[in-house]
Protein backbone atom coordinates (compact mmCIF):
# COMPACT_ATOMS: atom_id res chain seq x y z
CA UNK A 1 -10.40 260.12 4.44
CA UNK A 2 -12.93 256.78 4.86
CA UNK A 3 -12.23 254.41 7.36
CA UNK A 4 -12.53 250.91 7.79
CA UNK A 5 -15.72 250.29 8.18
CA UNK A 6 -16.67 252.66 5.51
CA UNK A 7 -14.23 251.63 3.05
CA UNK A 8 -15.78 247.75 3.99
CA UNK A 9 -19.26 249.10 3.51
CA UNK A 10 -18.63 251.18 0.19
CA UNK A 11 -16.46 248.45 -1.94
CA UNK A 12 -17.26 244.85 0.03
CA UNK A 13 -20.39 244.85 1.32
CA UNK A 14 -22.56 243.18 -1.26
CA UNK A 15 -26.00 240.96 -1.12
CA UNK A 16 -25.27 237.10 0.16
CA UNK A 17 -28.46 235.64 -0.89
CA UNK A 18 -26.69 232.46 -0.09
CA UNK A 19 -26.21 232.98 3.69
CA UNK A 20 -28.62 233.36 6.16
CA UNK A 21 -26.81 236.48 7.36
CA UNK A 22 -23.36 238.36 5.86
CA UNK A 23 -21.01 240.87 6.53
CA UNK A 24 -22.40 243.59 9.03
CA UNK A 25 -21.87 241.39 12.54
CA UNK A 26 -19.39 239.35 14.53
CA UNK A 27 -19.94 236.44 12.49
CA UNK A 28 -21.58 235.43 8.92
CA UNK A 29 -24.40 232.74 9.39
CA UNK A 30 -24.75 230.00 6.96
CA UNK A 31 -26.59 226.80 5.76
CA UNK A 32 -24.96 223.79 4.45
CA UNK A 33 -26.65 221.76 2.01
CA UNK A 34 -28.51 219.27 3.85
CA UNK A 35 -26.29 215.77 3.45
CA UNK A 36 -23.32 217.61 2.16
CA UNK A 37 -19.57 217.89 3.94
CA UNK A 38 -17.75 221.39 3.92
CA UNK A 39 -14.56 222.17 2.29
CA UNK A 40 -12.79 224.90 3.63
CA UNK A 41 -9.25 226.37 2.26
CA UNK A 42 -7.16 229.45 3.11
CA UNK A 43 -4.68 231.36 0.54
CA UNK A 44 -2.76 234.78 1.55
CA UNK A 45 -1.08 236.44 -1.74
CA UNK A 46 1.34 238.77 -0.45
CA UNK A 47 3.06 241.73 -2.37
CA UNK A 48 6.61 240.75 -3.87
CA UNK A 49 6.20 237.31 -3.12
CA UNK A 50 2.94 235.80 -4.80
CA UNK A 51 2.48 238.96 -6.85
CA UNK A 52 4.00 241.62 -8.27
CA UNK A 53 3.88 245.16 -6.28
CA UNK A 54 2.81 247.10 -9.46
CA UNK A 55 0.28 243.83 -10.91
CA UNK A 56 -3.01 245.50 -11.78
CA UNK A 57 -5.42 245.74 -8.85
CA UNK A 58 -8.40 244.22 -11.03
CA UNK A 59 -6.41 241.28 -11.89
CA UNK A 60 -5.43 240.60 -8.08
CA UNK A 61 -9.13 240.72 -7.10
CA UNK A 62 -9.60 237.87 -9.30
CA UNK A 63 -6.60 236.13 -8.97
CA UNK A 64 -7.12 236.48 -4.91
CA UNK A 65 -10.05 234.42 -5.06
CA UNK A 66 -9.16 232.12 -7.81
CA UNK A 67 -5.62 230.79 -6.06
CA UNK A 68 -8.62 229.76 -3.44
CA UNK A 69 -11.22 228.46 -5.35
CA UNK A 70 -8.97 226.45 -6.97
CA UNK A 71 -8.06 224.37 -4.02
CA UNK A 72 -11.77 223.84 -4.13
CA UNK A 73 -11.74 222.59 -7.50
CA UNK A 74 -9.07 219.92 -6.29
CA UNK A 75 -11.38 218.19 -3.95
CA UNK A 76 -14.51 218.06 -6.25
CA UNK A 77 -16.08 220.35 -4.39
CA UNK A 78 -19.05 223.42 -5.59
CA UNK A 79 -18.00 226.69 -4.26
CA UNK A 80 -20.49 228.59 -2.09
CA UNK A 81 -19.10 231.03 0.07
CA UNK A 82 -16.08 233.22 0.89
CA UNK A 83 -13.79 235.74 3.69
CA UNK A 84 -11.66 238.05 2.36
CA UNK A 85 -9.39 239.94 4.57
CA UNK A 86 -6.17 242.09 3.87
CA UNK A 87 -3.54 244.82 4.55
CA UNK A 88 -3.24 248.03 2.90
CA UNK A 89 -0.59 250.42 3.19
CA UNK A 90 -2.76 253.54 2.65
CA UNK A 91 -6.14 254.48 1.70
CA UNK A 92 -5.75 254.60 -2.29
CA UNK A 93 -9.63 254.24 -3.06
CA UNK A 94 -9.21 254.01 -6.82
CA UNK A 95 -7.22 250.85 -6.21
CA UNK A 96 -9.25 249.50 -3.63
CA UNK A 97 -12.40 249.88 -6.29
CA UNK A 98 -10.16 248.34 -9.38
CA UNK A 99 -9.24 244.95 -6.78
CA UNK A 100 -13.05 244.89 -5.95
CA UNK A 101 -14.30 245.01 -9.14
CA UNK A 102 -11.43 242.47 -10.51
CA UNK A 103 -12.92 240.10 -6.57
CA UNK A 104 -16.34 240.34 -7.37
CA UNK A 105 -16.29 239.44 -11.40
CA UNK A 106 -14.46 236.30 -9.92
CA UNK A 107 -17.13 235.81 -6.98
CA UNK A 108 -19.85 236.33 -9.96
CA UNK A 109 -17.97 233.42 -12.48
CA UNK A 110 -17.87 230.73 -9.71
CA UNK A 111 -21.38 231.70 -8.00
CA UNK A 112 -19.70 232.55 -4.66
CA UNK A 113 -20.96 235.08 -1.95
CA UNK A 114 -18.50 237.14 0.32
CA UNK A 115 -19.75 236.73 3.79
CA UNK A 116 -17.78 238.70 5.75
CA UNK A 117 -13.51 239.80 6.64
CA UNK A 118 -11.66 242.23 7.92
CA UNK A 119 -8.84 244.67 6.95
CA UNK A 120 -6.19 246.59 8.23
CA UNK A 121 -2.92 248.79 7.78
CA UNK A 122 0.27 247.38 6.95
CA UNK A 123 2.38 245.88 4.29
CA UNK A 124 -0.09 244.82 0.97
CA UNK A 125 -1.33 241.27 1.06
CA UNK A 126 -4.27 239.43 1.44
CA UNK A 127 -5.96 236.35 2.79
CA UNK A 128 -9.25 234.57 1.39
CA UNK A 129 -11.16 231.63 3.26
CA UNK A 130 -12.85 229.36 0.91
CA UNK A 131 -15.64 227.36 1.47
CA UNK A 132 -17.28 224.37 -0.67
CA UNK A 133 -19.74 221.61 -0.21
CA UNK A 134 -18.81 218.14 -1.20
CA UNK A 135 -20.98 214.57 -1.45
CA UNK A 136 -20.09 212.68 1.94
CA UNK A 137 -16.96 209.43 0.67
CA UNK A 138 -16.43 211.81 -2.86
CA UNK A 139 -14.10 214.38 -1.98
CA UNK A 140 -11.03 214.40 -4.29
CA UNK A 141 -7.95 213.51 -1.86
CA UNK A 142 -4.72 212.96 -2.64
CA UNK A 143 -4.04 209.81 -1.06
CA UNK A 144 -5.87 207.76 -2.98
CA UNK A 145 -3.55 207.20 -6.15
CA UNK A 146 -2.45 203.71 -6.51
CA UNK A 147 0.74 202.05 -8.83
CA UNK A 148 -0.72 201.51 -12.51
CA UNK A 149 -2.91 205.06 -11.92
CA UNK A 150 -2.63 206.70 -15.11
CA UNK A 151 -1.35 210.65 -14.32
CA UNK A 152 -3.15 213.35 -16.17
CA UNK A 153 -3.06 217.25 -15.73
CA UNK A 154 -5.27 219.87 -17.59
CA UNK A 155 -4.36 222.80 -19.72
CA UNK A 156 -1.17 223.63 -20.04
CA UNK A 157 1.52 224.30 -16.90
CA UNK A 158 4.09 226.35 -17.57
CA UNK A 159 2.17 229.81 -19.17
CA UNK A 160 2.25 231.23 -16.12
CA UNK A 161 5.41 231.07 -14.99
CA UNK A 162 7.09 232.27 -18.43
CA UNK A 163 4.98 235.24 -17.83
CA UNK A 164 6.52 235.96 -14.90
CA UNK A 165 9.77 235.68 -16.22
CA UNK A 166 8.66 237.77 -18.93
CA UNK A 167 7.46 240.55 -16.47
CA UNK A 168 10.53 240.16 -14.30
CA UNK A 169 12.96 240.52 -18.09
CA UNK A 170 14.25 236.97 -17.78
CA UNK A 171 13.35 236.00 -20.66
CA UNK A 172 11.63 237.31 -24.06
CA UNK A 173 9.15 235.78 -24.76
CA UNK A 174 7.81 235.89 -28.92
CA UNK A 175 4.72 236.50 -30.31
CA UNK A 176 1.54 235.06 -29.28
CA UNK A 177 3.19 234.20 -25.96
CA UNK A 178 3.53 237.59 -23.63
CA UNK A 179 -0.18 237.78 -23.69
CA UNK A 180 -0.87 234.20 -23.60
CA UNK A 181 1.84 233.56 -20.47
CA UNK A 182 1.29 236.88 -18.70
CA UNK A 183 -2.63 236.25 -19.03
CA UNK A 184 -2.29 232.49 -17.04
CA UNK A 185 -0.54 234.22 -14.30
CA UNK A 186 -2.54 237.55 -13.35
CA UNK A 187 -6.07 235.66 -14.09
CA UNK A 188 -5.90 232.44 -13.83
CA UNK A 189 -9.49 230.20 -14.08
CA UNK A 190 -10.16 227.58 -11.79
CA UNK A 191 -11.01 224.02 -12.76
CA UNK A 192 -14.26 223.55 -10.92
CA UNK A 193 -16.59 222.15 -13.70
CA UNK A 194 -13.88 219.56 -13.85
CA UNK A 195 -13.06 218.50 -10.15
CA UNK A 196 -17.17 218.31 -10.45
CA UNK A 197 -16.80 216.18 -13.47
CA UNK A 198 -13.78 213.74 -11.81
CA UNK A 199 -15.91 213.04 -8.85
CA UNK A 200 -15.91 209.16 -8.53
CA UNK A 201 -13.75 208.50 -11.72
CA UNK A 202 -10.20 210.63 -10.43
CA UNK A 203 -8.45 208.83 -7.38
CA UNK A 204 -6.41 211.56 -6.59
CA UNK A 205 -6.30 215.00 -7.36
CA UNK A 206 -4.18 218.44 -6.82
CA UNK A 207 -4.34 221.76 -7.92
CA UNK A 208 -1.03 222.88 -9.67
CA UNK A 209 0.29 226.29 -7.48
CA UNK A 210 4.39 225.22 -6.68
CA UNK A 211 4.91 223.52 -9.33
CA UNK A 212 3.91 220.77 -11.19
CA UNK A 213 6.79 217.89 -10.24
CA UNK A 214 6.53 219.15 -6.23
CA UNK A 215 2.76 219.10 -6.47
CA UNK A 216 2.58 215.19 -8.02
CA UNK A 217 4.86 214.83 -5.36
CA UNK A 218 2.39 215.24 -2.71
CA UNK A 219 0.19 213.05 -4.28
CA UNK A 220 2.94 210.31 -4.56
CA UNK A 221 3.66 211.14 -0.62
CA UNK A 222 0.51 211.01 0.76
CA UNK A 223 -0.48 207.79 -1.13
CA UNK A 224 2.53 205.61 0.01
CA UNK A 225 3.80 205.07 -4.20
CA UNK A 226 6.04 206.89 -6.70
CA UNK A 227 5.46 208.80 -9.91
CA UNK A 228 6.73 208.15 -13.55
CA UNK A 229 6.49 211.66 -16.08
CA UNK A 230 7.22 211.11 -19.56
CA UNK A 231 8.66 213.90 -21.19
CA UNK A 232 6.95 213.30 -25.06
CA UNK A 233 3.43 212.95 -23.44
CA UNK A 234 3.83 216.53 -21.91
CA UNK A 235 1.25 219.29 -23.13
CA UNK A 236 2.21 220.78 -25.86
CA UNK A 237 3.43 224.79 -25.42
CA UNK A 238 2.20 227.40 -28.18
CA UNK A 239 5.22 228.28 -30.32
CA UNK A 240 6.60 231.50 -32.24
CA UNK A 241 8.37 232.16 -34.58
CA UNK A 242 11.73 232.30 -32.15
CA UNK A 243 11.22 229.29 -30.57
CA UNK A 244 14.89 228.05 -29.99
CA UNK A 245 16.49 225.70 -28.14
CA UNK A 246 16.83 227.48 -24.66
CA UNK A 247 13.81 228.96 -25.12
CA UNK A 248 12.61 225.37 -25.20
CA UNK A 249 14.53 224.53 -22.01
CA UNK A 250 13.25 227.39 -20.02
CA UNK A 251 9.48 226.64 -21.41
CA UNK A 252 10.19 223.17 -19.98
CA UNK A 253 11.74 224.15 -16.86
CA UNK A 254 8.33 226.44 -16.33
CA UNK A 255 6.21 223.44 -17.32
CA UNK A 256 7.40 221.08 -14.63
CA UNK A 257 9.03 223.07 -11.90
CA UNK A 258 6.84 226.58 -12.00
CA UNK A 259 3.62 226.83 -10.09
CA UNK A 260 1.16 229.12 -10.23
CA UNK A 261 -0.75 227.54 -13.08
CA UNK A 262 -3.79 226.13 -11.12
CA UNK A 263 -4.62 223.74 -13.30
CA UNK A 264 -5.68 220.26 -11.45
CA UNK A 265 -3.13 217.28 -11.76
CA UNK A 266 -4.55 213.75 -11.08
CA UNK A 267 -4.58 210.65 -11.46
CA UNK A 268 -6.95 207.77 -12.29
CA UNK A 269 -7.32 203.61 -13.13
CA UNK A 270 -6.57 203.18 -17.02
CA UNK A 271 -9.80 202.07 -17.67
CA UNK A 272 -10.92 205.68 -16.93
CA UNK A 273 -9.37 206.89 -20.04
CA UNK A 274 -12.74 207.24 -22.52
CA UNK A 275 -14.07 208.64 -19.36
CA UNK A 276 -12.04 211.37 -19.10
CA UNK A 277 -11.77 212.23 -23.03
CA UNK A 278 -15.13 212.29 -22.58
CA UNK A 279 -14.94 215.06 -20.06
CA UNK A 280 -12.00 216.46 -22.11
CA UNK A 281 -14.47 217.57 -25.07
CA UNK A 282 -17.87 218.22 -22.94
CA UNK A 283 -15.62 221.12 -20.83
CA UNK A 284 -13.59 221.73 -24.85
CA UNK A 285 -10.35 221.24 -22.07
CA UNK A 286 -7.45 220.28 -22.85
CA UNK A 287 -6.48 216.62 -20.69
CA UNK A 288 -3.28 215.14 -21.14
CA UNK A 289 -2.01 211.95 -19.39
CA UNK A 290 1.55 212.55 -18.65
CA UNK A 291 2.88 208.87 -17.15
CA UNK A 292 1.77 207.03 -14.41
CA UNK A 293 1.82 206.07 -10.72
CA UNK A 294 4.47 203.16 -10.10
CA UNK A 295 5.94 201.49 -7.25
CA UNK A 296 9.16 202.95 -5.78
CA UNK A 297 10.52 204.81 -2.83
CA UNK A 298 7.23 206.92 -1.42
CA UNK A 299 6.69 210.27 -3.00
CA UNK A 300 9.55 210.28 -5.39
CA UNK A 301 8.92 211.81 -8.88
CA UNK A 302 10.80 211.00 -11.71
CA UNK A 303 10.99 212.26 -15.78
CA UNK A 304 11.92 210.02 -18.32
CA UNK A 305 13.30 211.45 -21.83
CA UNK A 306 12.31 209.84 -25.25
CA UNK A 307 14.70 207.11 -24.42
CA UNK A 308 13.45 206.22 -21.03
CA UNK A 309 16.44 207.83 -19.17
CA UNK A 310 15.23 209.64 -16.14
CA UNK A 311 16.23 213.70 -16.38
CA UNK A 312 17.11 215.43 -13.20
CA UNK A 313 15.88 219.40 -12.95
CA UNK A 314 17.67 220.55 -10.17
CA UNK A 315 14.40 221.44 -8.08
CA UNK A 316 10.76 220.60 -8.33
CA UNK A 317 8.71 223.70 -7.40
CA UNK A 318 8.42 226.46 -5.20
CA UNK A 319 9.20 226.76 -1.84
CA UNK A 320 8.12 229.52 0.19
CA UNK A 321 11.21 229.25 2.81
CA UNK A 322 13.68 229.08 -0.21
CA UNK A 323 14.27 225.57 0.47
CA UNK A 324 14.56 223.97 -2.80
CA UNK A 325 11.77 220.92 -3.30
């Protein structure tokens, strides 16, 4: 049976033509961009809580490395490099190859190297460090949203929770959704070419990973203001042919309270508007502005129905310590 170090050198050792020296010694060496800041993030997925124990091992490579370069995306910042370290329960090399494969195809899409980790026995999960490069004064932060900030958010929250509840038999889902719902949650594709694009027009910005509510919620917290969601400027969710009225609700309930979309919220002056439609059709991404920042008691998120009634949901997002938020 292989052991670490050659289970490290046959599936994760790869060229880093990026660094000035990778995996093989105590430390990886690199370079920064001359001028540039560093923007470093760290993600651990861990079996029956961020993922599924049975979720294919090719779509957990990439989805290992997306949750992180995600957070990158957030602050406008280019992905360069990356650590990836984990526990495995046993040596099952076909499944170690399949979560390599599904790593590296994400490492290859976002033009990242993997400079070095580390791994080990024990219950499955695993832990990426992320790091970007950012123009000093332009990192996307989210404590710079101000009352009158339109609020906008990409794609469309909410697919991958339903597939979750589809995988977990909470819900049946119709016809185009399964595939559609179950495909946002086990590979999910970071908005980098847009946190690139919002650099100096965006004021804030978040990536969408506990759901969609909690995360404006941070926004509205760490900028001192409050946030207004309209319900009828919501994106629009595909439909089937069953689309009913609690169907409807939970689709909603996915949309705002959910997570694990990774799509970026943010928020920006009105008069960025043409700005961002530009951006909108040069990335062919969906952009939707869904209400705006507004005075009122710091970090408090509120959803107004067609009639400008506010609509309570009972929780906001995720919370990893079961504490609803």
């Amino acid at each position: 049976m292989p052991g670490e170090f050659d289970l490290i050198s046959k599936y994760f050792a790869r060229p880093t033509p990026s660094a000035v020296l990778g995996p093989g010694d105590d430390c990886a060496l690199v370079q920064p961009t001359p001028g540039k800041q560093l923007a470093v993030t760290t993600d651990m997925l861990v079996a029956g809580t961020h993922f599924l124990p049975d979720t294919d091992p090719k779509n957990l490579g990439w989805k290992a490395l997306a949750v992180n370069i995600s957070d990158l995306a957030a602050m406008g910042a280019q992905p360069r490099w990356v650590t990836l370290a984990g526990a495995l329960p046993a040596v099952d090399e076909p499944w170690i190859a399949a979560f390599a494969e599904g790593f590296f195809a994400c490492a290859a899409e976002y033009g990242v190297d993997v400079i070095g980790g580390d791994t080990t026995k024990g219950p499955l999960n695993v832990c990426v460090t992320a790091i970007g490069e950012v123009e000093p004064g332009r990192a996307l932060r989210r404590d710079g949203a101000k009352p009158g900030d339109q609020i906008w958010v990409s794609g469309r929250p909410g697919l991958a929770s339903l597939g979750l509840a589809h995988l977990q038999n909470k819900v049946k889902l119709p016809e185009p959704w399964p595939r559609l719902c179950v495909g946002a949650l086990e590979k999910p594709r970071p908005r980098v070419a847009l946190g690139l694009a919002l650099n100096g027009i965006a004021s804030s910005a978040i990536d969408v990973s506990d759901g969609m509510l909690a995360d404006l919620g941070h926004i509205a917290e760490r900028s001192g203001c409050a946030a207004a969601v309209k319900l009828v400027q919501l994106p629009h969710l595909p439909k089937g042919e069953s689309y009913d009225a609690d169907l409807r609700r939970i689709a909603l309930e996915c949309q705002l309270t959910g997570g694990d979309d990774y799509e970026l919220c943010f928020t920006a002056p009105g008069t960025q508007s043409l700005a961002i439609a530009k951006i909108a059709a040069q990335l062919e991404l969906p952009l939707w502005c869904i209400g705006e920042m507004v005075t009122g008691p710091t970090g408090d998120v509120t959803v107004f129905d067609p009639d400008g009634k506010p609509v309570d949901f009972g929780r906001k997002g995720y919370d990893h310590f079961g504490q609803a938020t």
